[in-house]
PDB file of N, CA and C in Angstrom:
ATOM      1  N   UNK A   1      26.474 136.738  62.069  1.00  0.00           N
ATOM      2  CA  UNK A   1      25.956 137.676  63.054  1.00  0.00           C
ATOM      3  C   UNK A   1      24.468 137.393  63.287  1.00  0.00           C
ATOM      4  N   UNK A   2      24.007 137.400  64.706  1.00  0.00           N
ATOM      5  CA  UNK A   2      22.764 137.315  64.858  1.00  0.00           C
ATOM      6  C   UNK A   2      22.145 138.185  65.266  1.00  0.00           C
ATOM      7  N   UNK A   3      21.028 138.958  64.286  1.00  0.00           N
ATOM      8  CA  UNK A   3      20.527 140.392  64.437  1.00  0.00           C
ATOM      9  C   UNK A   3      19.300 139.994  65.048  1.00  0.00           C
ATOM     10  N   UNK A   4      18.689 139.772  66.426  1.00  0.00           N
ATOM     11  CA  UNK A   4      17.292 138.935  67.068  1.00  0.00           C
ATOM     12  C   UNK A   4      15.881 139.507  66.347  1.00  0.00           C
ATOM     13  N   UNK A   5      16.037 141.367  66.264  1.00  0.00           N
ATOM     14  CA  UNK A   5      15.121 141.663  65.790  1.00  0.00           C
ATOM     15  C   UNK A   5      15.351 141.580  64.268  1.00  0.00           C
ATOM     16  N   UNK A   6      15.914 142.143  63.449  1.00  0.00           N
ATOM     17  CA  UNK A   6      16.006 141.778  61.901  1.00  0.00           C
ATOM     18  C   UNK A   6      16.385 140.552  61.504  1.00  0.00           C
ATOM     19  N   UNK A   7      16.888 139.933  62.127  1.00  0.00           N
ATOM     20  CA  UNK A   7      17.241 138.430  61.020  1.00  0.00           C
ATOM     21  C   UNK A   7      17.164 137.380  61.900  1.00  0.00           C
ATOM     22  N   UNK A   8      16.672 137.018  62.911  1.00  0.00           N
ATOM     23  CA  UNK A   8      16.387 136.055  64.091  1.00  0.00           C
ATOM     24  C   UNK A   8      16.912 134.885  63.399  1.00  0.00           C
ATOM     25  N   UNK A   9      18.104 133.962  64.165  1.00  0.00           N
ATOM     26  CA  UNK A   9      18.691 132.915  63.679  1.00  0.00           C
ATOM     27  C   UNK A   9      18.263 131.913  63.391  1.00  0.00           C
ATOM     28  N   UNK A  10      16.468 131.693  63.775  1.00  0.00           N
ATOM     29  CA  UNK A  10      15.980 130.690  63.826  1.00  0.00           C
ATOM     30  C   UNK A  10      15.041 130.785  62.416  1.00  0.00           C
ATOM     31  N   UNK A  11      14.910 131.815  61.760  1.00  0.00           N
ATOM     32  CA  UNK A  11      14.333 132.067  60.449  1.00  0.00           C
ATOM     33  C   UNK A  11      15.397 132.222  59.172  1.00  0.00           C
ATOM     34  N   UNK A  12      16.378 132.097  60.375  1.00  0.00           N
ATOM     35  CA  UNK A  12      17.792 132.654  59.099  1.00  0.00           C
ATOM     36  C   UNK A  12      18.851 130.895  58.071  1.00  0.00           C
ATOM     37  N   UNK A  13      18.102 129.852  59.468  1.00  0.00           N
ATOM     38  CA  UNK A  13      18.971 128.468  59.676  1.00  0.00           C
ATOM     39  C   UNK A  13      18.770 127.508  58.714  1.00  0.00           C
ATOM     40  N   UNK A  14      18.372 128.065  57.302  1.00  0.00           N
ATOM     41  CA  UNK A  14      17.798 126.936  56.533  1.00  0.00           C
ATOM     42  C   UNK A  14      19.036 126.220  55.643  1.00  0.00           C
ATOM     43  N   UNK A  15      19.071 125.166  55.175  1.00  0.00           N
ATOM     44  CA  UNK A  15      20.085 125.277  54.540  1.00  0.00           C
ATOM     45  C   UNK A  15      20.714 125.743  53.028  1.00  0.00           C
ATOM     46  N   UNK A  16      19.258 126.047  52.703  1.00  0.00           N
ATOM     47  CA  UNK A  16      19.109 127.027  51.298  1.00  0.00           C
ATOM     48  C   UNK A  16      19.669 128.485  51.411  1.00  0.00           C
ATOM     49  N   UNK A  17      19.773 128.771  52.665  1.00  0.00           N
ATOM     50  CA  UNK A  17      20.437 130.406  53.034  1.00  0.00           C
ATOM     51  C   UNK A  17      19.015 130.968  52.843  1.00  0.00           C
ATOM     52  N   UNK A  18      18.142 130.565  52.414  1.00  0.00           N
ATOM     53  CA  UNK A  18      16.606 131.869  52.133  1.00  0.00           C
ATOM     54  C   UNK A  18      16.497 131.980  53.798  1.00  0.00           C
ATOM     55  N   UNK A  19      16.041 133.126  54.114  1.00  0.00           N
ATOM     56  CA  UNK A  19      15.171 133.725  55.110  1.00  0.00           C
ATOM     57  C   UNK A  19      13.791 133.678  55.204  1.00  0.00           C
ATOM     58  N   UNK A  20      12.958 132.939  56.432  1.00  0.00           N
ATOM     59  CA  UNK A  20      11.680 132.473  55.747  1.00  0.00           C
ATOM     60  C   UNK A  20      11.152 133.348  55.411  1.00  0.00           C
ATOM     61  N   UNK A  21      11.049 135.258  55.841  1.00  0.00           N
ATOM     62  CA  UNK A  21       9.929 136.043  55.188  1.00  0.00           C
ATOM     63  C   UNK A  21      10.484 136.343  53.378  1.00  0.00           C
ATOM     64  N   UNK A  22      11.540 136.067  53.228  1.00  0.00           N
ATOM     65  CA  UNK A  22      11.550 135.724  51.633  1.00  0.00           C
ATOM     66  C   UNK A  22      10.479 135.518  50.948  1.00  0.00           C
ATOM     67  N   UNK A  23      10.272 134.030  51.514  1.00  0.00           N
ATOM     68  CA  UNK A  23       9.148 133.296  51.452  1.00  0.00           C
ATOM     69  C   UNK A  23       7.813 133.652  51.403  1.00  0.00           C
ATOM     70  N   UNK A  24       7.670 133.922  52.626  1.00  0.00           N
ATOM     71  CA  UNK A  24       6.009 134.091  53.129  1.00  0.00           C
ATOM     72  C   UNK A  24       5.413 135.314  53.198  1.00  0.00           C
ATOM     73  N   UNK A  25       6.744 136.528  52.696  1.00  0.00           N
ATOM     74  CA  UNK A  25       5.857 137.450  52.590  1.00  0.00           C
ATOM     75  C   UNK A  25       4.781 137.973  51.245  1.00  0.00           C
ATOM     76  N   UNK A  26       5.166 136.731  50.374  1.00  0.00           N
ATOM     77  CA  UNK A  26       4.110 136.207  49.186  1.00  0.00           C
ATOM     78  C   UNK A  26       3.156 135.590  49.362  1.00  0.00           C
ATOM     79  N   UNK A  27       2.811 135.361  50.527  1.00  0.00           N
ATOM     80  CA  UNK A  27       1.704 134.538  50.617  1.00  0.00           C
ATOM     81  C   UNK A  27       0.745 135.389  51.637  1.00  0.00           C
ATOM     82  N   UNK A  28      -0.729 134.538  51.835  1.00  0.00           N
ATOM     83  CA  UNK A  28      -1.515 135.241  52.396  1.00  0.00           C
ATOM     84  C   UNK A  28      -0.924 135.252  54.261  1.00  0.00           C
ATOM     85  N   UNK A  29      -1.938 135.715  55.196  1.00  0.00           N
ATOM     86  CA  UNK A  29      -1.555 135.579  56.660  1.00  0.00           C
ATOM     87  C   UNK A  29      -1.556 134.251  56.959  1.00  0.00           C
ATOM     88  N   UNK A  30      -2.634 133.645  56.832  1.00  0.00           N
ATOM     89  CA  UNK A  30      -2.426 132.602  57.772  1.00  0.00           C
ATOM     90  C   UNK A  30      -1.926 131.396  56.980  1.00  0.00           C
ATOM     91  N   UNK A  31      -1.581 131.323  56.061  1.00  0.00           N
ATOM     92  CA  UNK A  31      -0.522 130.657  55.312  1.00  0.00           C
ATOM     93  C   UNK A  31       0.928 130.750  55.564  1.00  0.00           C
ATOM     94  N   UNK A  32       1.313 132.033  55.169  1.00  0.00           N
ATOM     95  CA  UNK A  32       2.750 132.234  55.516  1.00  0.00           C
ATOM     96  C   UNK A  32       3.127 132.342  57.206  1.00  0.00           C
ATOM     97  N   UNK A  33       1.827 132.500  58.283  1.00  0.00           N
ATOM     98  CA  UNK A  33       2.172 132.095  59.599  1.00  0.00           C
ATOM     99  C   UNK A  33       2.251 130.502  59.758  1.00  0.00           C
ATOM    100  N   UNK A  34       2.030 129.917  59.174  1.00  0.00           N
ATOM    101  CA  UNK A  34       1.972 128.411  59.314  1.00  0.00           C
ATOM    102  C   UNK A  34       3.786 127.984  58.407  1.00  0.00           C
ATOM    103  N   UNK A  35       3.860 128.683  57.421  1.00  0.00           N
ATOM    104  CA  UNK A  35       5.177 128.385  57.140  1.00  0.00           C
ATOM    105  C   UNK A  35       6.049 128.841  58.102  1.00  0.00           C
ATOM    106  N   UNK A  36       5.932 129.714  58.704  1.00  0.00           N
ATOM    107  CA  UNK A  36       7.024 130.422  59.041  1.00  0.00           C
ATOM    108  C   UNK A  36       7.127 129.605  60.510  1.00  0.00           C
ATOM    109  N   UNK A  37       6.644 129.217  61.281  1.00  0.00           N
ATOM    110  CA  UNK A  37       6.163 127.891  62.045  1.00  0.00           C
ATOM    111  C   UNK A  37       6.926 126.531  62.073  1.00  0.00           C
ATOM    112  N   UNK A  38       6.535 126.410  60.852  1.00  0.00           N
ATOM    113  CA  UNK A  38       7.238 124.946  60.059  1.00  0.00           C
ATOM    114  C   UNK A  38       8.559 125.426  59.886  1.00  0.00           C
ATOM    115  N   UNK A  39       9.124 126.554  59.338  1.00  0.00           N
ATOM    116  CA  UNK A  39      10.128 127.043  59.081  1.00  0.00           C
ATOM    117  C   UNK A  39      11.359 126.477  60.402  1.00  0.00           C
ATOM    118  N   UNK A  40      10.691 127.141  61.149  1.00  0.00           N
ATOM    119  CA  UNK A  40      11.632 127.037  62.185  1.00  0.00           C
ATOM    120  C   UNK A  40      11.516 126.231  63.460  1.00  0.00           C
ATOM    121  N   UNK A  41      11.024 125.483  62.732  1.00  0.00           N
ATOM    122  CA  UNK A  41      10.422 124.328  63.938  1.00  0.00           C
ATOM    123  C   UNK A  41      11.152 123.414  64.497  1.00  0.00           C
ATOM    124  N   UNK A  42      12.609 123.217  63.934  1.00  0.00           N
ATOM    125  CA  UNK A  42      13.542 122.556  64.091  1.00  0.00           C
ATOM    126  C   UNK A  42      14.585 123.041  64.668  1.00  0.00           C
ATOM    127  N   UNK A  43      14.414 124.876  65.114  1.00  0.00           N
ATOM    128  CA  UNK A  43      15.065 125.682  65.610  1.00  0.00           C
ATOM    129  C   UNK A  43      15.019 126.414  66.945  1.00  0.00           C
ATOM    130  N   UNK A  44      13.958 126.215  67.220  1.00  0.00           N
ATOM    131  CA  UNK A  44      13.281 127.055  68.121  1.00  0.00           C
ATOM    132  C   UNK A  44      11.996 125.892  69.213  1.00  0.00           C
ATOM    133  N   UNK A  45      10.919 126.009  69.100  1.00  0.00           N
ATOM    134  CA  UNK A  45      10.052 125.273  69.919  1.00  0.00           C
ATOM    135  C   UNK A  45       9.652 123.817  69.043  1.00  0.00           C
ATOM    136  N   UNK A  46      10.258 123.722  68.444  1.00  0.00           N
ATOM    137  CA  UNK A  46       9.365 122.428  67.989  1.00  0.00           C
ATOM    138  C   UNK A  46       8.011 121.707  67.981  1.00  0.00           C
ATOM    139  N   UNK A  47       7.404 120.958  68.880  1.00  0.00           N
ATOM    140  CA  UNK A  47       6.196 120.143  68.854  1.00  0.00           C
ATOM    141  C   UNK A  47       5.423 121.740  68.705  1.00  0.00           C
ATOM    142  N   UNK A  48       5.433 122.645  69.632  1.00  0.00           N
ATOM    143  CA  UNK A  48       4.806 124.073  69.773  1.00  0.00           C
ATOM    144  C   UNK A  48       4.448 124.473  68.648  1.00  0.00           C
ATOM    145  N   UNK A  49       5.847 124.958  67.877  1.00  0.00           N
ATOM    146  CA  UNK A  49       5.949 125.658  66.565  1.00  0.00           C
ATOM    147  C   UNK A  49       4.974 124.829  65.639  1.00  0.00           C
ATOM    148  N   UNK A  50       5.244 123.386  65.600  1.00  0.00           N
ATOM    149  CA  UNK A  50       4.141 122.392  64.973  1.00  0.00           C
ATOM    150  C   UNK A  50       2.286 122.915  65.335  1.00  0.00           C
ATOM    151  N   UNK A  51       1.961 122.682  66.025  1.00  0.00           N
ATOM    152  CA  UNK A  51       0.955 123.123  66.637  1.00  0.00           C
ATOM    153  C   UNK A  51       0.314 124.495  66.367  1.00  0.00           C
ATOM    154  N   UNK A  52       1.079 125.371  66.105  1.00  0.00           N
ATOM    155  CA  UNK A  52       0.863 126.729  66.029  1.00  0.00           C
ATOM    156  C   UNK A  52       0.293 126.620  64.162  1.00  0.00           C
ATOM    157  N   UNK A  53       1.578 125.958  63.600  1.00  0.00           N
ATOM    158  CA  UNK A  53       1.419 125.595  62.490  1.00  0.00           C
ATOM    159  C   UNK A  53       0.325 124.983  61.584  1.00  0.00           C
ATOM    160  N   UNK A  54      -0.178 124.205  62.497  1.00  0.00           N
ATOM    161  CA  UNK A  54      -1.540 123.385  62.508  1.00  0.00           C
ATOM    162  C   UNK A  54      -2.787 124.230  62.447  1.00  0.00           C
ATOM    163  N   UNK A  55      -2.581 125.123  64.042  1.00  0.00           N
ATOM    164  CA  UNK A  55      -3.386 125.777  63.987  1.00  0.00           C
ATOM    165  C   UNK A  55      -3.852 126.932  62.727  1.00  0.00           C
ATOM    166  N   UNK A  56      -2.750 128.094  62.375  1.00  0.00           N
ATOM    167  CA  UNK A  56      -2.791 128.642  61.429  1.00  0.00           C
ATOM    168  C   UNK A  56      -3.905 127.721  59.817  1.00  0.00           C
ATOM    169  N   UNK A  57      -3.097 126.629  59.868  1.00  0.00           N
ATOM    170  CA  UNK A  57      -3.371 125.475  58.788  1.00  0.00           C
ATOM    171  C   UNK A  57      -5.849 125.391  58.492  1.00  0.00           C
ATOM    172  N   UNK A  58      -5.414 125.015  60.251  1.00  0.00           N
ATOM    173  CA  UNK A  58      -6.984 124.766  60.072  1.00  0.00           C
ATOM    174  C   UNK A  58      -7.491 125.881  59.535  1.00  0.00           C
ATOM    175  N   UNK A  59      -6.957 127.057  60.143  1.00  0.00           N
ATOM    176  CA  UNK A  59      -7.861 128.572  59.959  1.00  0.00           C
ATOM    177  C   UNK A  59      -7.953 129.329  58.521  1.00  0.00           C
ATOM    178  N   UNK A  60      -6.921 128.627  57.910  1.00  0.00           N
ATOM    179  CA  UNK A  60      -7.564 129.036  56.395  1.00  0.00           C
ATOM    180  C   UNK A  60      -8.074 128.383  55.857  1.00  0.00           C
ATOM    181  N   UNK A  61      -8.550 126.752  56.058  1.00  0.00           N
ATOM    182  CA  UNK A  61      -8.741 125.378  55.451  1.00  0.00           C
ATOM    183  C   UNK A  61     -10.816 126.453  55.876  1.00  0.00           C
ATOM    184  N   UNK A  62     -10.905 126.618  57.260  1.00  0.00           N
ATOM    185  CA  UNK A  62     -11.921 127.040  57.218  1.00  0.00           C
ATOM    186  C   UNK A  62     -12.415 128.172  56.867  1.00  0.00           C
ATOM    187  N   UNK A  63     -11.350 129.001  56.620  1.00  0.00           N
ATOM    188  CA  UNK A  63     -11.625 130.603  55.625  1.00  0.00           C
ATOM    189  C   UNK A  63     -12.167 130.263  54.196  1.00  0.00           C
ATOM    190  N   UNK A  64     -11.611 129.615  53.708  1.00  0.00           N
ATOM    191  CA  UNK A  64     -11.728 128.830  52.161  1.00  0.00           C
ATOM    192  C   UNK A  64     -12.862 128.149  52.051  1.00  0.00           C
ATOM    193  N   UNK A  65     -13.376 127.065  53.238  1.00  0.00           N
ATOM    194  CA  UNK A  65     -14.756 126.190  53.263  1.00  0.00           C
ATOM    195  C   UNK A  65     -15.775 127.531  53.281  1.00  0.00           C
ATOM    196  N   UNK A  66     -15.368 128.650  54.235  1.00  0.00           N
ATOM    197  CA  UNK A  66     -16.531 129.566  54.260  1.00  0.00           C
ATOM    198  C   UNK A  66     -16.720 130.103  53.381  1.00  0.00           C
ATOM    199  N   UNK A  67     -15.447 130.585  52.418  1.00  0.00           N
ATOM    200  CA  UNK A  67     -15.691 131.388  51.029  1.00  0.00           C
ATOM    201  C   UNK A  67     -16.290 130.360  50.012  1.00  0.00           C
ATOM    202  N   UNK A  68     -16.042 129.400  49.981  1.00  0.00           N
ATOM    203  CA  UNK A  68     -16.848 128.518  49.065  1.00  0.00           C
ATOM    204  C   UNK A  68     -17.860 127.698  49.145  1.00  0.00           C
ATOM    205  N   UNK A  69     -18.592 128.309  50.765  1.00  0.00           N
ATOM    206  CA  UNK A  69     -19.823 127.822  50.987  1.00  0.00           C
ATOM    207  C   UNK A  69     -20.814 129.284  51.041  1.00  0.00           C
ATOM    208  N   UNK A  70     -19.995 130.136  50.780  1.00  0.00           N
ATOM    209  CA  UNK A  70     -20.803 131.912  50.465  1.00  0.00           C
ATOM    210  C   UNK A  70     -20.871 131.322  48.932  1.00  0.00           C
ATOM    211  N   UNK A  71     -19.980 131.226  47.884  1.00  0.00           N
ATOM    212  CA  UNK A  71     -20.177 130.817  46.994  1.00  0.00           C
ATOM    213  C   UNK A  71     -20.952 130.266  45.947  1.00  0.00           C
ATOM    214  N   UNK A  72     -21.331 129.163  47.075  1.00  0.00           N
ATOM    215  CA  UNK A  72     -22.624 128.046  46.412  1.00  0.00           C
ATOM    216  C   UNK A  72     -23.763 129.104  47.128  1.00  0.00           C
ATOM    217  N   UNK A  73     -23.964 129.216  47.853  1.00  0.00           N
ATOM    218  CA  UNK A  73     -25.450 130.013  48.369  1.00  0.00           C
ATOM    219  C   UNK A  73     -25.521 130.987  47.326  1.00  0.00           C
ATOM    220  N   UNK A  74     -24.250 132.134  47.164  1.00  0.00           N
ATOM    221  CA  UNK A  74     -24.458 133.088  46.358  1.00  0.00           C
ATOM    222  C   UNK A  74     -25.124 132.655  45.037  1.00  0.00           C
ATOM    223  N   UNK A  75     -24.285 131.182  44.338  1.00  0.00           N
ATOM    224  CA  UNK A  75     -24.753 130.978  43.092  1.00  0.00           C
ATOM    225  C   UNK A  75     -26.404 130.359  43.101  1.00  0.00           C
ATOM    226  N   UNK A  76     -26.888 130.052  43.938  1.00  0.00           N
ATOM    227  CA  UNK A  76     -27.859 129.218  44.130  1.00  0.00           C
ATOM    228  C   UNK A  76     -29.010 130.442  43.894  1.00  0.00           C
ATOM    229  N   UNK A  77     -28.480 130.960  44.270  1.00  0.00           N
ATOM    230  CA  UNK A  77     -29.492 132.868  44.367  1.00  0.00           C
ATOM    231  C   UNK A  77     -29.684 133.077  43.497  1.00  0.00           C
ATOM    232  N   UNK A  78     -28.939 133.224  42.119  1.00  0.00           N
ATOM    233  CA  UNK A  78     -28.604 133.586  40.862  1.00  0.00           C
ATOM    234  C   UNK A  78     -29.682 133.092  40.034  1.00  0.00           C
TER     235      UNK A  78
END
């Protein structure tokens, strides 16, 4: 059965049977939006879903550079 709003077939299609928010609802936002992306990227929009994926990807790569460039300043203070 395909429930669009609760179980959307394209998050449901893995061949492990997991559901990607299984998954990703352990993880932070823009992590588990980048899985969930990848997840179904083979289901739904593809190159798109990739892209989106990417995007998400950069945006914590630069959340993380910023927290660990507050980091060094902070310690430098010290």
């Amino acid at each position: 059965m395909n429930d669009a709003v609760n179980h959307p077939k394209h998050y449901n299609s893995h061949p492990s049977g997991v559901e990607a928010i299984t998954i990703t609802e352990h993880m932070n936002f823009n992590v588990g939006n980048a899985m969930k992306y990848l997840w179904r990227s083979d289901h739904k929009n593809g190159l798109e879903d990739l892209k989106k994926a990417r995007w998400y990807i950069d945006r914590e790569i630069q959340r993380l550079e910023g927290a660990a460039s507050a980091s060094v300043s902070g310690n430098a203070a010290a």
